[in-house]
C-alpha atoms as a PDB file:
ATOM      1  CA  UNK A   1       0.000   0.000   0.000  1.00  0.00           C
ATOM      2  CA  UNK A   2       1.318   3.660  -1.030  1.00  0.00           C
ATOM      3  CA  UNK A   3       0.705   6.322   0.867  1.00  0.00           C
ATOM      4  CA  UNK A   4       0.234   9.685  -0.397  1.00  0.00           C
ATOM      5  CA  UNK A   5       2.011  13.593   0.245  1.00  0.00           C
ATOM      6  CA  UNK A   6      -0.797  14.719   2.158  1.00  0.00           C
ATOM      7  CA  UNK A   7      -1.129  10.708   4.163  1.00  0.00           C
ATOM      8  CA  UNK A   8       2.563  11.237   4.755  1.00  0.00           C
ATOM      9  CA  UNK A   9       2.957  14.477   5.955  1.00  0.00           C
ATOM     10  CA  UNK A  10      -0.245  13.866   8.536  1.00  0.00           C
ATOM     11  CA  UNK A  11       2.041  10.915  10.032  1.00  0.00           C
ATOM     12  CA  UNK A  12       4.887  12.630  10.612  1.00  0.00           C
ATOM     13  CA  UNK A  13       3.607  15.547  12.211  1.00  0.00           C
ATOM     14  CA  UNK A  14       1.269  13.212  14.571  1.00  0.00           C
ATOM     15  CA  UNK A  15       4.448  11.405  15.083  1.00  0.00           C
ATOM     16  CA  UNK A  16       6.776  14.364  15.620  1.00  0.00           C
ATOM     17  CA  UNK A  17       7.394  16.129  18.652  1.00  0.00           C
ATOM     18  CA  UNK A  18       6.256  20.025  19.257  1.00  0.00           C
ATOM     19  CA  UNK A  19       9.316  22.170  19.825  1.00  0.00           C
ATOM     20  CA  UNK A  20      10.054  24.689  22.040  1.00  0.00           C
ATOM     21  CA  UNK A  21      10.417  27.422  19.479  1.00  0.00           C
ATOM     22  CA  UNK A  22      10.500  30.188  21.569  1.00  0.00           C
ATOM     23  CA  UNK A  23      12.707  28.545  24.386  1.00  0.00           C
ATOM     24  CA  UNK A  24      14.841  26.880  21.510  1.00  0.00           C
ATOM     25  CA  UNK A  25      15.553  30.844  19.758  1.00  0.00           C
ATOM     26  CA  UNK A  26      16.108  32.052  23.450  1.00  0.00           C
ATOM     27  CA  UNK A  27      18.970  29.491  24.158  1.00  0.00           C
ATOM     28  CA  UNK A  28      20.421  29.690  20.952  1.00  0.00           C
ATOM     29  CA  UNK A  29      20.592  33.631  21.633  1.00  0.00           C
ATOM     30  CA  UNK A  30      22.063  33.505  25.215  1.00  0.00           C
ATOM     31  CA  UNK A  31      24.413  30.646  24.275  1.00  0.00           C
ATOM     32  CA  UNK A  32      25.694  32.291  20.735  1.00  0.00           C
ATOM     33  CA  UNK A  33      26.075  35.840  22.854  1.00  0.00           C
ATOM     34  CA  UNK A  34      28.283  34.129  25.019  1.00  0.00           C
ATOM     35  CA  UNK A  35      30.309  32.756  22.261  1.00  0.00           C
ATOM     36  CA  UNK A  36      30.762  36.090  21.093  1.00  0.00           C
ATOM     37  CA  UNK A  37      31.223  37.746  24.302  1.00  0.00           C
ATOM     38  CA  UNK A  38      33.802  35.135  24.954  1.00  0.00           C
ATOM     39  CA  UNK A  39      35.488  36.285  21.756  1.00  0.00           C
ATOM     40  CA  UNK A  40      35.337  40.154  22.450  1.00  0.00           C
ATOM     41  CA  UNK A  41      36.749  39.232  25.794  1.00  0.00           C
ATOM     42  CA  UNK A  42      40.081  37.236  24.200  1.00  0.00           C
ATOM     43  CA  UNK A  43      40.672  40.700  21.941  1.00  0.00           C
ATOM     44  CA  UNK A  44      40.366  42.571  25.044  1.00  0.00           C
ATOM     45  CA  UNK A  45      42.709  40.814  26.911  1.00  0.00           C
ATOM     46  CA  UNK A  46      45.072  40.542  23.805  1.00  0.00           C
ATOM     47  CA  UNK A  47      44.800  44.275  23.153  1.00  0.00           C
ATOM     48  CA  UNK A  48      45.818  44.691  27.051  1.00  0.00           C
ATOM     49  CA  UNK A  49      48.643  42.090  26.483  1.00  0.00           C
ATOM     50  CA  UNK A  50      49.943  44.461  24.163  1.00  0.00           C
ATOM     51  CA  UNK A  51      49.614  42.731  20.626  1.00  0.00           C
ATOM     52  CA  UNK A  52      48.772  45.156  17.649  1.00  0.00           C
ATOM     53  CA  UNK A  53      45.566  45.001  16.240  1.00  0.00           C
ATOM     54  CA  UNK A  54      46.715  42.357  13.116  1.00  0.00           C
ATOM     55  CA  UNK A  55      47.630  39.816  15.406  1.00  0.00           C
ATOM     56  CA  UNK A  56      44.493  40.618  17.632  1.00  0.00           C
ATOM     57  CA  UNK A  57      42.571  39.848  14.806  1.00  0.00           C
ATOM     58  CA  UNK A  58      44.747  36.534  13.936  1.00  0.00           C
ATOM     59  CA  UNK A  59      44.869  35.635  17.729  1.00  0.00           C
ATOM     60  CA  UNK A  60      40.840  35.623  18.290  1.00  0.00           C
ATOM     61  CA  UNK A  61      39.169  33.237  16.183  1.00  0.00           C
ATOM     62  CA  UNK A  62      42.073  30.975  16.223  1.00  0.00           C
ATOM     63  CA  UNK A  63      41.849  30.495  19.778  1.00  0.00           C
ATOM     64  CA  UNK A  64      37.775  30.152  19.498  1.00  0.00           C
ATOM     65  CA  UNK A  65      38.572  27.475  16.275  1.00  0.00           C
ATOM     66  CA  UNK A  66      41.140  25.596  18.624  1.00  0.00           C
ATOM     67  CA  UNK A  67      39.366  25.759  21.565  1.00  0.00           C
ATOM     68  CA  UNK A  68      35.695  24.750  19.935  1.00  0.00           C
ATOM     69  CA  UNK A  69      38.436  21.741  18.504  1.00  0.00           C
ATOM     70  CA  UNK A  70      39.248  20.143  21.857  1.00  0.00           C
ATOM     71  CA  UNK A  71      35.889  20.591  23.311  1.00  0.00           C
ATOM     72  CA  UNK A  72      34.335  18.819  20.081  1.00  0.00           C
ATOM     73  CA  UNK A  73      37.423  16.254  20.335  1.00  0.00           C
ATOM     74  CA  UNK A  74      36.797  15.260  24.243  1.00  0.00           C
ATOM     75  CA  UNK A  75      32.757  15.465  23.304  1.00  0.00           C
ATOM     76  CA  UNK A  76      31.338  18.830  25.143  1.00  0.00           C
ATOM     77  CA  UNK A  77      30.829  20.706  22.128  1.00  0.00           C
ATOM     78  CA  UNK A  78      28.239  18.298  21.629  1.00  0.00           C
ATOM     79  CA  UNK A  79      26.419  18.832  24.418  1.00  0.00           C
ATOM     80  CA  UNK A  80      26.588  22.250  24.194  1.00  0.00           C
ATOM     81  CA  UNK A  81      25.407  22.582  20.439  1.00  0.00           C
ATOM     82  CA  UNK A  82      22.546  19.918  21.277  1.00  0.00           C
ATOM     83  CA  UNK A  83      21.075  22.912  23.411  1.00  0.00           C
ATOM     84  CA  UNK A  84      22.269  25.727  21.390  1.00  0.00           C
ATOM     85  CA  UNK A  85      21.391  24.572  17.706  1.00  0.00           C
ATOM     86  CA  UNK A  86      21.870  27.599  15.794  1.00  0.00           C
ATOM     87  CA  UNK A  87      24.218  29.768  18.269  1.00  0.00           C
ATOM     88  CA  UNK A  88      27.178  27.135  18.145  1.00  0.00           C
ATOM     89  CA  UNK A  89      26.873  27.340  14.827  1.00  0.00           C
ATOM     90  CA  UNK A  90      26.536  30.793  13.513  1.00  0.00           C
ATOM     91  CA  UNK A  91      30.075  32.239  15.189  1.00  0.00           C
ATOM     92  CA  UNK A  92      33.013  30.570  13.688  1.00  0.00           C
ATOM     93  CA  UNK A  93      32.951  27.670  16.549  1.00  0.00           C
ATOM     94  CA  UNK A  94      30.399  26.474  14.116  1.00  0.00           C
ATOM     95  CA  UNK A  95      32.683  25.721  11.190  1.00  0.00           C
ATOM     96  CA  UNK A  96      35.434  24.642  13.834  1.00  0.00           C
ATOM     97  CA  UNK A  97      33.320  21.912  15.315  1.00  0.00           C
ATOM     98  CA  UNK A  98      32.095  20.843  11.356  1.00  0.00           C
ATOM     99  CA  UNK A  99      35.750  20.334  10.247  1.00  0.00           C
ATOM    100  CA  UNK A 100      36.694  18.566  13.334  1.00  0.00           C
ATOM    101  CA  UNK A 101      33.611  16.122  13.573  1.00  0.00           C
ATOM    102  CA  UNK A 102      33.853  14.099  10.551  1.00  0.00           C
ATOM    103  CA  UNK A 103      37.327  13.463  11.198  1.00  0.00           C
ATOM    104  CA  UNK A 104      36.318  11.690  14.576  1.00  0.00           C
ATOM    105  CA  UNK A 105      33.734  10.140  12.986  1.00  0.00           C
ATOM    106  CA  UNK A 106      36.138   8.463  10.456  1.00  0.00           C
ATOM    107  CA  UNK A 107      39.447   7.794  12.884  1.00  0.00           C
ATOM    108  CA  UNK A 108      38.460   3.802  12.766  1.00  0.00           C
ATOM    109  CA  UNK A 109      39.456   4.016   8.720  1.00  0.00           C
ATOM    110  CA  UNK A 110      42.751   5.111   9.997  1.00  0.00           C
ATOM    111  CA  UNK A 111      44.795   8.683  10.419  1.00  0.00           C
ATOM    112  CA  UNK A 112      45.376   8.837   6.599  1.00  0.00           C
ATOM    113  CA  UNK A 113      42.349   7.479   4.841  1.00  0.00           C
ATOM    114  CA  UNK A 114      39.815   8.332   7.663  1.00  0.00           C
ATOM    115  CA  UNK A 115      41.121  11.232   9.876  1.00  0.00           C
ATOM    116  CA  UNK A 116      43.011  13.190   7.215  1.00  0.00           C
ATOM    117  CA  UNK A 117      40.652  12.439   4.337  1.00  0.00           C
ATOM    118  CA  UNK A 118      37.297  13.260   6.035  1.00  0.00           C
ATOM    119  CA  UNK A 119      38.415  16.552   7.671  1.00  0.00           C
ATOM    120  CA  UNK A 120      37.969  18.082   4.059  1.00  0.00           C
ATOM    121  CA  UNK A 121      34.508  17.015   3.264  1.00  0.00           C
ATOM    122  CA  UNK A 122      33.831  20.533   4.943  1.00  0.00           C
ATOM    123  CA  UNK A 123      36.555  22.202   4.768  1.00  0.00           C
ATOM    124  CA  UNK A 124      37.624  21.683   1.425  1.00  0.00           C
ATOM    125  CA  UNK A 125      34.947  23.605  -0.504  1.00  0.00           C
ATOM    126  CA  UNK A 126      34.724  26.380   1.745  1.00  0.00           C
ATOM    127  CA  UNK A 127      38.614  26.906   1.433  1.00  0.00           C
ATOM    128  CA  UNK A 128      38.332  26.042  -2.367  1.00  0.00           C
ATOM    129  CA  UNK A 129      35.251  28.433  -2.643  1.00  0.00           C
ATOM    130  CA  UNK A 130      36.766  30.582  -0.565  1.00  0.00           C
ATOM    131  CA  UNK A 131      40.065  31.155  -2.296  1.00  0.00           C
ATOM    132  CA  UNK A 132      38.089  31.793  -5.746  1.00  0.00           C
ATOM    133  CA  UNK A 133      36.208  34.571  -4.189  1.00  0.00           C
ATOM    134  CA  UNK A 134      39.430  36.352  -2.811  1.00  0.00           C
ATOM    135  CA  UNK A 135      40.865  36.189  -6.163  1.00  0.00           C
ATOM    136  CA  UNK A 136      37.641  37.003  -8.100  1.00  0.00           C
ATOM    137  CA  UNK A 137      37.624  39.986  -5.672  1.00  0.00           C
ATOM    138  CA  UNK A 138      40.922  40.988  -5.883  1.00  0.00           C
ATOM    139  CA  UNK A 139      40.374  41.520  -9.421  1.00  0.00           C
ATOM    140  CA  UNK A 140      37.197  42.953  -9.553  1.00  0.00           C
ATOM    141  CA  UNK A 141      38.932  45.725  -6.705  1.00  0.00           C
ATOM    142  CA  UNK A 142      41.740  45.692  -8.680  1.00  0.00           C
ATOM    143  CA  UNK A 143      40.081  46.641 -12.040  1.00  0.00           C
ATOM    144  CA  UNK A 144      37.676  49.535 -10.612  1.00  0.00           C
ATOM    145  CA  UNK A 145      40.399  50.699  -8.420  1.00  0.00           C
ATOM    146  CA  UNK A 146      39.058  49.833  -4.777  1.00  0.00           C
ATOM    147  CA  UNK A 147      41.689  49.478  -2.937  1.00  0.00           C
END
């Protein structure tokens, strides 16, 4: 027996929890602020260390991408993220912990063929698509004279 679109849709939403919206957006606010916040406070405190303000902006969202690293490595980002959804993922922790977590995922293949070829899937296009756009911008800058 096939069930229909309209058949299928009435299951799963009779089968499907209600969320939280509300409560969901809230945490996802509080939790991303604090991401940020965390961030201001490491350029603060790297400004008062005396660093100039290119290494500032070198030295912040490394430590946030290093730091979101080991906590997805030892399994807290997790936790966190479950609660968070979207404010773990919109700062830059967010592409951190979705480089880092296929390559757990796929350390039983082995450090080359599992570790070091899964921690592309993600990263690889955005660097790819990345790069492209620098130079693509670079030119168009270049050629209209905005820089």
């Amino acid at each position: 027996m096939s069930t229909t679109g309209k058949e299928y849709d009435k299951m799963a939403k009779k089968a499907s929890p209600n969320s939280p919206v509300f409560l969901n957006c809230l945490k996802a606010f509080i939790i991303g602020g604090a991401i940020c916040l965390f961030g201001q406070v490491l350029n603060y405190l790297f400004k008062k260390a005396g660093f100039n303000d290119e290494y500032v902006k070198a030295m912040t969202p490394s430590v946030l991408i290093i730091l979101t690293a080991i906590l997805t490595g030892i399994g807290v980002f997790d936790k966190i993220a479950k609660h968070a959804g979207a404010g773990t993922i919109v700062p830059i922790t967010g592409f951190a912990n979705s480089v880092v977590s296929p390559a757990l995922e796929f350390k039983a293949e082995g450090i080359i063929l599992g570790t070091g070829a899964k921690i592309f899937t993600v990263a690889g296009p955005v660097i790819a698509y990345g790069t492209a756009a620098a130079v693509i911008y670079g030119i168009i800058a270049y050629i209209f004279k905005l820089y």
